[in-house]
Protein backbone atom coordinates (compact mmCIF):
# COMPACT_ATOMS: atom_id res chain seq x y z
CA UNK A 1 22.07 -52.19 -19.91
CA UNK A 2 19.43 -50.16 -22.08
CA UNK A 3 17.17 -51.17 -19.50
CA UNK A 4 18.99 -50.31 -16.60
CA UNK A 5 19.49 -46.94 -17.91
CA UNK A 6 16.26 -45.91 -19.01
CA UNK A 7 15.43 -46.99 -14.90
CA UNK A 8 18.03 -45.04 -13.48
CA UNK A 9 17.33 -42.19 -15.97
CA UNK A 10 13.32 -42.23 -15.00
CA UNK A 11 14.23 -41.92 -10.65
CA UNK A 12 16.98 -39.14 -11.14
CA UNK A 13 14.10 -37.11 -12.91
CA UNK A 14 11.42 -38.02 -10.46
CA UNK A 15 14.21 -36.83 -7.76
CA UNK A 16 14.85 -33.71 -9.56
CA UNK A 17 11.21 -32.94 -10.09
CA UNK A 18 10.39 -33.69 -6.65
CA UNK A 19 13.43 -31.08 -5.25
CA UNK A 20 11.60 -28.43 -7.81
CA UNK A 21 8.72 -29.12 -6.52
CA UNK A 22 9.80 -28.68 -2.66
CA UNK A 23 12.11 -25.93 -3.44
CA UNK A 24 11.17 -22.65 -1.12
CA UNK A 25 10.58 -19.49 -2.65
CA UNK A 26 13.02 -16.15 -1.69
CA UNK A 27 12.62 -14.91 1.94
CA UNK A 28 10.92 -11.57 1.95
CA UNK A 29 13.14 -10.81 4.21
CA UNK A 30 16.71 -11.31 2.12
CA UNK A 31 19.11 -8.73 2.49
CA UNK A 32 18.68 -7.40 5.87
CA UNK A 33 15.22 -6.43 5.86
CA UNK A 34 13.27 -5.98 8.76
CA UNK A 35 9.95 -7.59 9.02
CA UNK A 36 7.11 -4.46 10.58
CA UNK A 37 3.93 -5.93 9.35
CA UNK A 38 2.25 -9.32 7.98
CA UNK A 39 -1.17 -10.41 6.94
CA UNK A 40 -1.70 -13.55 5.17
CA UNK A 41 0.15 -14.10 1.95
CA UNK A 42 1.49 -10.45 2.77
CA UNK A 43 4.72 -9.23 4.03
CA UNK A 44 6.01 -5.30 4.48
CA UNK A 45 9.48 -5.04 5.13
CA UNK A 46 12.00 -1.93 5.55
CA UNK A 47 15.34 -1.82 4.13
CA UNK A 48 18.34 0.35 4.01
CA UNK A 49 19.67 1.91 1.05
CA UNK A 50 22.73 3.43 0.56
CA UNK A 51 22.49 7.46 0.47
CA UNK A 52 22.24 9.41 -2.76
CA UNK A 53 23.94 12.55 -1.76
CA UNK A 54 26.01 13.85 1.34
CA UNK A 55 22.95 15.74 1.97
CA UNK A 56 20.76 12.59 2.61
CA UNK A 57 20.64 11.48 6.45
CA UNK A 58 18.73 8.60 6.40
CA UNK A 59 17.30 6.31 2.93
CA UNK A 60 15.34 3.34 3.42
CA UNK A 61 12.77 1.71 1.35
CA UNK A 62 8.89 0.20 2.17
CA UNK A 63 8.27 -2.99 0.39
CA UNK A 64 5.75 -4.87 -0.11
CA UNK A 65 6.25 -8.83 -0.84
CA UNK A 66 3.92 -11.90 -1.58
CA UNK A 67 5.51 -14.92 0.37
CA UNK A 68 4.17 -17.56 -1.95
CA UNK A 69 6.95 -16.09 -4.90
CA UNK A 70 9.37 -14.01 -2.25
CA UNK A 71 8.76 -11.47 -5.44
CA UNK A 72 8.85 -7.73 -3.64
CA UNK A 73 7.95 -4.30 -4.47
CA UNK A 74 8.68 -0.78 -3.66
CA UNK A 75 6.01 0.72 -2.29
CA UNK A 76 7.47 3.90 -0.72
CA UNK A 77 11.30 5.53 -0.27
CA UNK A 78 11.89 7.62 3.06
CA UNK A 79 14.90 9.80 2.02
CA UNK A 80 15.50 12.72 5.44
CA UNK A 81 17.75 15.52 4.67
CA UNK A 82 18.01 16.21 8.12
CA UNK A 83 15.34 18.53 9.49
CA UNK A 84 14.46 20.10 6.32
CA UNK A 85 12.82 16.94 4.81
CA UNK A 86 11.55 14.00 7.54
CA UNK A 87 10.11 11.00 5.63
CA UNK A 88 7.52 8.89 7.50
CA UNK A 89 4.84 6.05 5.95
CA UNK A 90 1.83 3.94 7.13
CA UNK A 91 1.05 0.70 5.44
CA UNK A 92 -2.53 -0.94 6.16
CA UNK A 93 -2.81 -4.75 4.76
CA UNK A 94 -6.47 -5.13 3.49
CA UNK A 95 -7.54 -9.07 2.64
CA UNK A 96 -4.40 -10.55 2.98
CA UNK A 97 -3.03 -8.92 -0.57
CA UNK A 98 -3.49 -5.51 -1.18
CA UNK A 99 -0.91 -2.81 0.50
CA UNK A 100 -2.43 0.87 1.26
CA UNK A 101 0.22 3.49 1.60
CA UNK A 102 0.46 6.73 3.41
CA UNK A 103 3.63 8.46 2.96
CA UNK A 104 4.38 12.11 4.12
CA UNK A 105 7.39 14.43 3.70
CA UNK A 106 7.60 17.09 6.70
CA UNK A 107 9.95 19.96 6.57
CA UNK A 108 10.04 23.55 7.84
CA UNK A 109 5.97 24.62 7.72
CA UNK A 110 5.52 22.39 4.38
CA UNK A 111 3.44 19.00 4.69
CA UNK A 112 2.94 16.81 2.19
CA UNK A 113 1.02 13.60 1.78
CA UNK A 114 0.74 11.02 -0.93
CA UNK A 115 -1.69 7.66 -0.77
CA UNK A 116 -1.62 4.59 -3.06
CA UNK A 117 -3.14 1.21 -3.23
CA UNK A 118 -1.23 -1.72 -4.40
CA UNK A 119 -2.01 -5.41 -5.47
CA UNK A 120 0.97 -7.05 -3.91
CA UNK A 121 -0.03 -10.31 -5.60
CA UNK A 122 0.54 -9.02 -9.08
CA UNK A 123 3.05 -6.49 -8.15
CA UNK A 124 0.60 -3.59 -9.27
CA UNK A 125 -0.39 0.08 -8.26
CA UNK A 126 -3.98 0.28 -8.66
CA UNK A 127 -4.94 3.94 -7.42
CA UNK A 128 -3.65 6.86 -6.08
CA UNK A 129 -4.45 10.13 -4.76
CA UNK A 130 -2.70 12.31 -6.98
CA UNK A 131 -6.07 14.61 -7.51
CA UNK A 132 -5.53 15.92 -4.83
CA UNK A 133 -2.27 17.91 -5.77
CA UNK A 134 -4.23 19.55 -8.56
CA UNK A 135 -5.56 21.98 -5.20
CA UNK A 136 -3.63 24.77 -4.48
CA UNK A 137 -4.14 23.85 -0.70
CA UNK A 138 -0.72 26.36 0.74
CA UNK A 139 1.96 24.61 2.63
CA UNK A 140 -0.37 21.27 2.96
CA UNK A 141 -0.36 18.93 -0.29
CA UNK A 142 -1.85 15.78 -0.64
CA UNK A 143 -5.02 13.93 1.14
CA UNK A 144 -6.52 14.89 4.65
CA UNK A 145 -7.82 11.93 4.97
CA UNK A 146 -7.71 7.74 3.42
CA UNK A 147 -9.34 4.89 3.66
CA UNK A 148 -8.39 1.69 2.23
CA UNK A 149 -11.54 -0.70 1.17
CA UNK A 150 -11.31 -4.37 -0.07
CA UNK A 151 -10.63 -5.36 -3.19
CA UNK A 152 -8.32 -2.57 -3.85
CA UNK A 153 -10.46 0.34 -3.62
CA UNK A 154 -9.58 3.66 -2.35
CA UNK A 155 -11.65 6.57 -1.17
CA UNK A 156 -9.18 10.01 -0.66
CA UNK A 157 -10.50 13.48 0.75
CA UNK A 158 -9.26 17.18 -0.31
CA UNK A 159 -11.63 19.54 0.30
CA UNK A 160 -14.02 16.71 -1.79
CA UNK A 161 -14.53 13.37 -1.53
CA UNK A 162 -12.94 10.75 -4.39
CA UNK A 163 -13.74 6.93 -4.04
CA UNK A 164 -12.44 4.27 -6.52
CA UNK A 165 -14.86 1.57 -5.15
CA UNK A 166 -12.78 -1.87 -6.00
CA UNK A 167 -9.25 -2.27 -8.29
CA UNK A 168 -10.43 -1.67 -11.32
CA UNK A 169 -13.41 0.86 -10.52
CA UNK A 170 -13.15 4.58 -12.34
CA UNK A 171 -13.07 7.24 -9.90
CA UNK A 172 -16.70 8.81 -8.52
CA UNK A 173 -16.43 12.12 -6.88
CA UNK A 174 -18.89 11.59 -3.65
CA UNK A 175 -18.60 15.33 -2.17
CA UNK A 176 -17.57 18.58 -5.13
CA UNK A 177 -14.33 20.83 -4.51
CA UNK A 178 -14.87 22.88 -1.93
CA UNK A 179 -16.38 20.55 0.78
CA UNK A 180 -14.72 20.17 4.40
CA UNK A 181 -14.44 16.47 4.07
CA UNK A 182 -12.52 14.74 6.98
CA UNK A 183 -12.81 11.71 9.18
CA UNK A 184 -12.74 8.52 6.73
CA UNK A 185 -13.44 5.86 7.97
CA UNK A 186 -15.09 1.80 6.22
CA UNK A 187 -16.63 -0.84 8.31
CA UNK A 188 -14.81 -4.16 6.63
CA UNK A 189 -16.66 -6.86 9.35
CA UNK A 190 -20.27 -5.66 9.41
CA UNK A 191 -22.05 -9.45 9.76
CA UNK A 192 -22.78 -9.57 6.27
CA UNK A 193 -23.99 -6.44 5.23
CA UNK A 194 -21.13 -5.56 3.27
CA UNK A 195 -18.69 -2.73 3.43
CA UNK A 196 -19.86 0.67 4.57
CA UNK A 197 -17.67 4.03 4.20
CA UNK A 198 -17.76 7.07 6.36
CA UNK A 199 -17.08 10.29 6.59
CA UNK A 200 -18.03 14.28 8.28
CA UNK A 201 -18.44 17.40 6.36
CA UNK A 202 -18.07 20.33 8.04
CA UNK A 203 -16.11 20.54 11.25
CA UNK A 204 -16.77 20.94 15.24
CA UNK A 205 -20.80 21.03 16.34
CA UNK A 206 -22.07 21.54 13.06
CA UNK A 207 -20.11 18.52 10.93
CA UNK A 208 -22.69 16.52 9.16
CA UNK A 209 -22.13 12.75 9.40
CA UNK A 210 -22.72 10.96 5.83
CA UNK A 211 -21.95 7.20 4.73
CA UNK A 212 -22.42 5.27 1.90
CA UNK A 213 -22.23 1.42 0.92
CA UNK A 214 -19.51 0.45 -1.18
């Protein structure tokens, strides 16, 4: 009998470890979300929330999700009160695990614009453009212009230039306060010679085209 046990005993674990093993992580897509955008290990989906306020028209939430864990992240809220506050973002996948965010808030003659980088495979926010709202820039706050590089970097303009050149890079001001910086723009594929980021200063005839590796 000792025996017998000790052999039945051995299989249930080996069946048990082998259902662990197989088990599936969480759907990114549990509890209604919608599915806009995937990339490799990455998945952005949209879900609703319920409303705050009786002022609130419309609440849903951006998140960002690794499938090999199903774990998800918040990477923006879009809350409209009607036509006073309209809530809008742009997600761009870079290497199959970082998220770049572009979320802007419209309402009346008031703009405003907020960027982030996230590492969706640890669940992190990396870098953000949040020097920009230092600038006393009117009824426009926030970036003119992002571009999202690999390995988490992030390169922002604002009347400068700011580029955090991977995840864990410190921030290097490219262009000073007070330059016309507009048109971003990174070559990702450029047959080996690496990553390559762009940009004008100035604007119309007389905008100066600059680049930089990074």
């Amino acid at each position: 009998m000792p025996r017998v046990f000790a052999v039945t005993t051995a299989l249930v674990l080996a069946l048990t470890g082998s259902a662990q093993a197989t088990t599936k992580p969480p759907s990114c897509t549990r509890g209604h979300a919608t599915l806009e955008q995937s990339a490799a290990g990455v998945r952005i989906v949209r879900i609703k929330v319920k409303r705050q306020s009786k002022q609130e028209t419309r609440h849903e939430n951006v998140l960002a999700c690794w499938t090999a864990t199903g774990r998800r992240m918040t990477i923006a809220q879009e809350v409209d009160f009607g036509l006073d506050n309209i809530a809008s973002t742009r997600v761009e996948i870079v290497q199959g695990r970082y998220a770049g965010v572009v979320e802007t808030n419209e309402g009346g003659v008031s703009i405003g614009v907020a960027a982030r980088v996230y590492d969706v495979k640890r669940r992190r926010l990396l870098h953000d453009a949040s020097a920009c709202d230092k600038l006393d820039r009117g009824d426009y706050a926030g970036p003119d212009d992002v571009a999202f590089l690999d390995d988490g970097g992030l390169a922002f303009a604002c009347d400068q230039l700011v580029l955090y050149r991977s995840a864990k890079a410190p921030a290097e001001q490219l262009e000073p306060v007070g330059t016309d910086v507009r048109q971003l723009a990174v070559s990702h594929y450029s047959n080996g010679f690496g990553q390559r980021l762009f940009w004008t200063d100035g604007d119309g005839v007389d905008a100066l085209a600059k680049s930089t590796d990074v």
